[in-house]
Structure formats: structure tokens, C-alpha cells
C-alpha atoms as a PDB file:
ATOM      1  CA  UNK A   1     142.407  53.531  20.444  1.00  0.00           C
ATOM      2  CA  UNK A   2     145.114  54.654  22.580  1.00  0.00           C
ATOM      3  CA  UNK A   3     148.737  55.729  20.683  1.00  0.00           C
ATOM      4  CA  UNK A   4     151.991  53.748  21.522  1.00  0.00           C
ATOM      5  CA  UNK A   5     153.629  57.497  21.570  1.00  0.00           C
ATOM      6  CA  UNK A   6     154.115  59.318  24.309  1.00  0.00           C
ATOM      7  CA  UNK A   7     155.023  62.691  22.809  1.00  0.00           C
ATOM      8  CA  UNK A   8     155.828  65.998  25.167  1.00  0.00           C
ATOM      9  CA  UNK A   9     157.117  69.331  23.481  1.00  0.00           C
ATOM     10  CA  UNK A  10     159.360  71.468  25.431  1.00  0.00           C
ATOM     11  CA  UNK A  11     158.055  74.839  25.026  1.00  0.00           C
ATOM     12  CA  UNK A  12     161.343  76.517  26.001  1.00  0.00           C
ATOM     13  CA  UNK A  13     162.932  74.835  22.860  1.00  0.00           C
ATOM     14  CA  UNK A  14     164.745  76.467  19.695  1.00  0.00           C
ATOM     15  CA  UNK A  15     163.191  73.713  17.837  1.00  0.00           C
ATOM     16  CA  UNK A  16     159.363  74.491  16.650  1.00  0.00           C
ATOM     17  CA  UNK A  17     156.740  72.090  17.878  1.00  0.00           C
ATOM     18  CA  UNK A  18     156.326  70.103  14.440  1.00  0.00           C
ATOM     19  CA  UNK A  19     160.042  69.286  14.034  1.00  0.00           C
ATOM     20  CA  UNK A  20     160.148  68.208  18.053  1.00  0.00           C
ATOM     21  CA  UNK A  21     157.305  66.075  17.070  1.00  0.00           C
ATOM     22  CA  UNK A  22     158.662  64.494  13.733  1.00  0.00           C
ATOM     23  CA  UNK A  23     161.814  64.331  15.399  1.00  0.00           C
ATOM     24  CA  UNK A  24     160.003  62.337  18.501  1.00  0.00           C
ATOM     25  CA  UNK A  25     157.807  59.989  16.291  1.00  0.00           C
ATOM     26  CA  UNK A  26     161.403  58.899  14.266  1.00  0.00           C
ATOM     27  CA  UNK A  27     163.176  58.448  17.333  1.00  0.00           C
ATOM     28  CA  UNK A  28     160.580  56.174  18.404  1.00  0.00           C
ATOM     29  CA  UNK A  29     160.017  53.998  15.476  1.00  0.00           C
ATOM     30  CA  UNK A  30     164.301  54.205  15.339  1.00  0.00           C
ATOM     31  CA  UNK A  31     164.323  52.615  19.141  1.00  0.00           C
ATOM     32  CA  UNK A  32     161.916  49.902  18.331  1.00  0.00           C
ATOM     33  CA  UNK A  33     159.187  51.749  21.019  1.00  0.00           C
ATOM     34  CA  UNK A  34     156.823  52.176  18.279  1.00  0.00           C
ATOM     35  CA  UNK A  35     156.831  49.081  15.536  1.00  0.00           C
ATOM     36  CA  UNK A  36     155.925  49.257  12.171  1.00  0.00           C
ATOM     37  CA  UNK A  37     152.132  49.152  11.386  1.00  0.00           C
ATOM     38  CA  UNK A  38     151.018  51.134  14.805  1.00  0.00           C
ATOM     39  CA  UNK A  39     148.345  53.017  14.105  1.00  0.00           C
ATOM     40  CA  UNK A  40     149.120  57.293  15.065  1.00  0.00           C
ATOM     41  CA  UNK A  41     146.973  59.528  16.926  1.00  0.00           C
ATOM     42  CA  UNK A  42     144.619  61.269  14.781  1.00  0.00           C
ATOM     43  CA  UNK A  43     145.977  65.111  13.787  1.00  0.00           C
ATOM     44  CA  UNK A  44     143.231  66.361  16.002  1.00  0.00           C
ATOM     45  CA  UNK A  45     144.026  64.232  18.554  1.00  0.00           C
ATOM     46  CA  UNK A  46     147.213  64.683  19.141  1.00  0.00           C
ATOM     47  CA  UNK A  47     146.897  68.635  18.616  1.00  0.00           C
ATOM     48  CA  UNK A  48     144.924  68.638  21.574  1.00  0.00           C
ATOM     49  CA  UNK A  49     146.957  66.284  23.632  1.00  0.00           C
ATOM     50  CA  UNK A  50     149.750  68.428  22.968  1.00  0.00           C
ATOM     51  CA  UNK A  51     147.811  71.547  22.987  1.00  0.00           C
ATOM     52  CA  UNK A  52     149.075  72.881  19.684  1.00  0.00           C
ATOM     53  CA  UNK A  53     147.245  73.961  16.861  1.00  0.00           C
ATOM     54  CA  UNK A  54     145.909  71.062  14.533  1.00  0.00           C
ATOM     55  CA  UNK A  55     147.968  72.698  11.339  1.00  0.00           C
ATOM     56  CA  UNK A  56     151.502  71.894  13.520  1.00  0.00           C
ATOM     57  CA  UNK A  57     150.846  68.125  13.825  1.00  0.00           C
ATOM     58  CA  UNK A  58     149.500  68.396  10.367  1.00  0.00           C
ATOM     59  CA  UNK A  59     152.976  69.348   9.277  1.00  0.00           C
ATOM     60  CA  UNK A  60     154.811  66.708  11.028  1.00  0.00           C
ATOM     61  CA  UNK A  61     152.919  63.872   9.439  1.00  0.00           C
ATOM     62  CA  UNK A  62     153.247  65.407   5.875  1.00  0.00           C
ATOM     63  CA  UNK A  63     156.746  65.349   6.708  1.00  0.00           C
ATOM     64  CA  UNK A  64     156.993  62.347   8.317  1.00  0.00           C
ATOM     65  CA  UNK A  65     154.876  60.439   5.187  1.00  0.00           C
ATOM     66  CA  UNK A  66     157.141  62.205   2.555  1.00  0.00           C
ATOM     67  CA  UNK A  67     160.353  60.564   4.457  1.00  0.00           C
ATOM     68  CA  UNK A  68     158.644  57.584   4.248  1.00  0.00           C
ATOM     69  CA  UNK A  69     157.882  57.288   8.285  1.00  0.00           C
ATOM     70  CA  UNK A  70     154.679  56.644   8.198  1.00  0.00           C
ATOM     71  CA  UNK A  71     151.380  56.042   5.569  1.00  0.00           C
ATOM     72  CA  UNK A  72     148.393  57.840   5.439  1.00  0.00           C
ATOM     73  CA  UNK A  73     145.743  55.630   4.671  1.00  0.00           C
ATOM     74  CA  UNK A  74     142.775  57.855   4.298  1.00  0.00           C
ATOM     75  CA  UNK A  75     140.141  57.837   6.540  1.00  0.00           C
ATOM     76  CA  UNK A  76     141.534  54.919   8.512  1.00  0.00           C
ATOM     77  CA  UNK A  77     144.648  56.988   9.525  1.00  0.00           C
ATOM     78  CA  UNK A  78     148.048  57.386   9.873  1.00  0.00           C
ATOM     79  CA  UNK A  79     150.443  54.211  10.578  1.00  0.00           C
ATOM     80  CA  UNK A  80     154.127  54.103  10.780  1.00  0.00           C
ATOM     81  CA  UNK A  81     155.558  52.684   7.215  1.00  0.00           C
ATOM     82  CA  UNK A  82     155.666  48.716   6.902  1.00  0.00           C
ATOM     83  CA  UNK A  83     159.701  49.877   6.290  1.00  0.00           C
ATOM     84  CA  UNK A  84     159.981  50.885   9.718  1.00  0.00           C
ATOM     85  CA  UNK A  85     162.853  53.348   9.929  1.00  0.00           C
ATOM     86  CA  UNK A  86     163.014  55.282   6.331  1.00  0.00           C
ATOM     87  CA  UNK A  87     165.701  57.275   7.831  1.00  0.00           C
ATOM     88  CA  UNK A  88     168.298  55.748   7.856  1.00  0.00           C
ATOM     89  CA  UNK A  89     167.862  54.212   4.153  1.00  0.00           C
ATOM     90  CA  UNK A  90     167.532  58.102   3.179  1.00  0.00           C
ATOM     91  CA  UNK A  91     170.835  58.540   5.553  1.00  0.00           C
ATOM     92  CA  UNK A  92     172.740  55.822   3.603  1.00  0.00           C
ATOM     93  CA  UNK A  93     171.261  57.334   0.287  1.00  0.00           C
ATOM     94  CA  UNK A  94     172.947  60.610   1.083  1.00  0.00           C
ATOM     95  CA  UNK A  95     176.224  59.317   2.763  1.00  0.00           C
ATOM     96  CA  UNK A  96     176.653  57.516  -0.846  1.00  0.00           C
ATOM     97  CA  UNK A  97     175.443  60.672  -3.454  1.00  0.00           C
ATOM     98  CA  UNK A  98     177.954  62.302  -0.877  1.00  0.00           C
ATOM     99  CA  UNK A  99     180.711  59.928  -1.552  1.00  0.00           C
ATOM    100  CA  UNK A 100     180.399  60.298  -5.360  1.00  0.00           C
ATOM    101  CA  UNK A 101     180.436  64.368  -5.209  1.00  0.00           C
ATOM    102  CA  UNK A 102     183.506  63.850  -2.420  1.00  0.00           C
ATOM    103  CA  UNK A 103     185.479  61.397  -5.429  1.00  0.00           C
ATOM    104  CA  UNK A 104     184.035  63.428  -8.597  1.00  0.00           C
ATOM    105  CA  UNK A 105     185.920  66.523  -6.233  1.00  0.00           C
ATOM    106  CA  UNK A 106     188.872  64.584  -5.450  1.00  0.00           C
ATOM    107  CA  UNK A 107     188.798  65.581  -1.841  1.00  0.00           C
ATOM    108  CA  UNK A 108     190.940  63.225   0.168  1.00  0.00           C
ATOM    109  CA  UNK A 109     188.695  61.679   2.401  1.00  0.00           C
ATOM    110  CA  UNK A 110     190.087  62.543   6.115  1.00  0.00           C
ATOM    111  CA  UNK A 111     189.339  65.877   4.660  1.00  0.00           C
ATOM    112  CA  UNK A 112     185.512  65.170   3.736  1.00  0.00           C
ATOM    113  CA  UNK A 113     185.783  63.477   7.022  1.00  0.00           C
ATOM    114  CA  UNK A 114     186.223  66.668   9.140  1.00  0.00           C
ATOM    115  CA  UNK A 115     183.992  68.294   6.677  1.00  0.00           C
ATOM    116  CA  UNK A 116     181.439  66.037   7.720  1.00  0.00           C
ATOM    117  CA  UNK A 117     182.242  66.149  10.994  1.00  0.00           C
ATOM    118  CA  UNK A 118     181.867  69.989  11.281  1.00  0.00           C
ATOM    119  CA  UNK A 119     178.758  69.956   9.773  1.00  0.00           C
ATOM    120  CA  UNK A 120     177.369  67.703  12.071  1.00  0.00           C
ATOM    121  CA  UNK A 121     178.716  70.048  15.213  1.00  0.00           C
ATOM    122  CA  UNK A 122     177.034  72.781  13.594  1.00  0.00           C
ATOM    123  CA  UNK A 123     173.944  74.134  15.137  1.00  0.00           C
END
């Protein structure tokens, strides 16, 4: 069965090939290019495809299912998650527990804004 992915690694990255594939697989259910219930290359598959070892796209999925990204259902695969795009649930989730610490702190919140805002410009 061919994948709906089309995954590339950039060698020359500071990001190690699992995260640039976890990274590629949310971005893709995220954009609507892969929908919910597509069926993922198999771990051995892919390695090969992407000429890694099998233990680096092994990673990604565990990390990927533990987001909530995709399901592994055994021997019948890996599929992304009926829910589609866990992320950004587990975004809101966080934005919210980090709304409560911000007003349990009292921090004015143009100040948690820039906080927030450095962070994110932060390698």
C-alpha cells in the first residue's frame, strides 16, 4: 500500500531525524495532506525509504502515538488518530494550565505575553 506521506530529512539539519519526521507527519495531518484514518508506512518501511535506522522511525511513532497523532493497531499498523490533529488540543491544554500558573502568579498578562513570546523566539 503506498503512504499519503512524502517525508525527506535534511541531513544538514540541527534537528535529529526522528523529530524531523514527527515534526513532518504532524504538519501533514495539521494541513489536511494526510486525513485521519490513513494508514502509515510500516517502521521498516519507511526506515529504508528514508535510509535511517529502523530504531529512529521507531521513535517518532512512539512519540507521535503518545501525543495522540496516530494509533498503533498491532499487526495491522500504524494510522493517524480518528482525532486528527492531537496537537493542538494538547496546545490549548497547555495555553490554559499556563493561564492558571500566569493568574495563581499574578503576572500581568502583557508581561506573560512577552514571556511567551520570547520563549517561542528561542532556539
Amino acid at each position: 500500500m503506498s503512504s499519503p506521506l512524502s517525508l525527506a530529512l535534511d541531513h544538514a539539519s540541527m534537528f535529529p531525524p526522528y523529530e524531523q519526521i514527527r515534526v513532518q507527519i504532524i504538519d501533514a495531518v495539521s494541513s489536511g495532506g494526510v486525513a485521519a484514518g490513513a494508514k502509515l508506512p510500516t517502521v521498516r518501511g519507511l526506515a529504508v525509504d528514508l535510509g535511517v535506522a529502523p530504531n529512529t522511525v521507531a521513535r517518532s511513532y512512539r512519540e507521535l502515538e503518545r501525543d495522540g497523532v496516530i494509533e498503533t493497531r498491532g499487526r495491522a499498523g500504524s494510522f493517524i488518530a480518528p482525532s486528527g490533529d492531537a496537537t493542538r488540543r494538547q496546545a490549548q491544554d497547555a495555553a490554559t494550565a499556563f493561564v492558571a500558573r500566569i493568574r495563581q502568579l499574578r503576572v500581568d498578562a502583557d508581561v506573560a505575553l512577552d514571556l511567551v513570546r520570547a520563549a517561542l523566539d528561542s532556539p
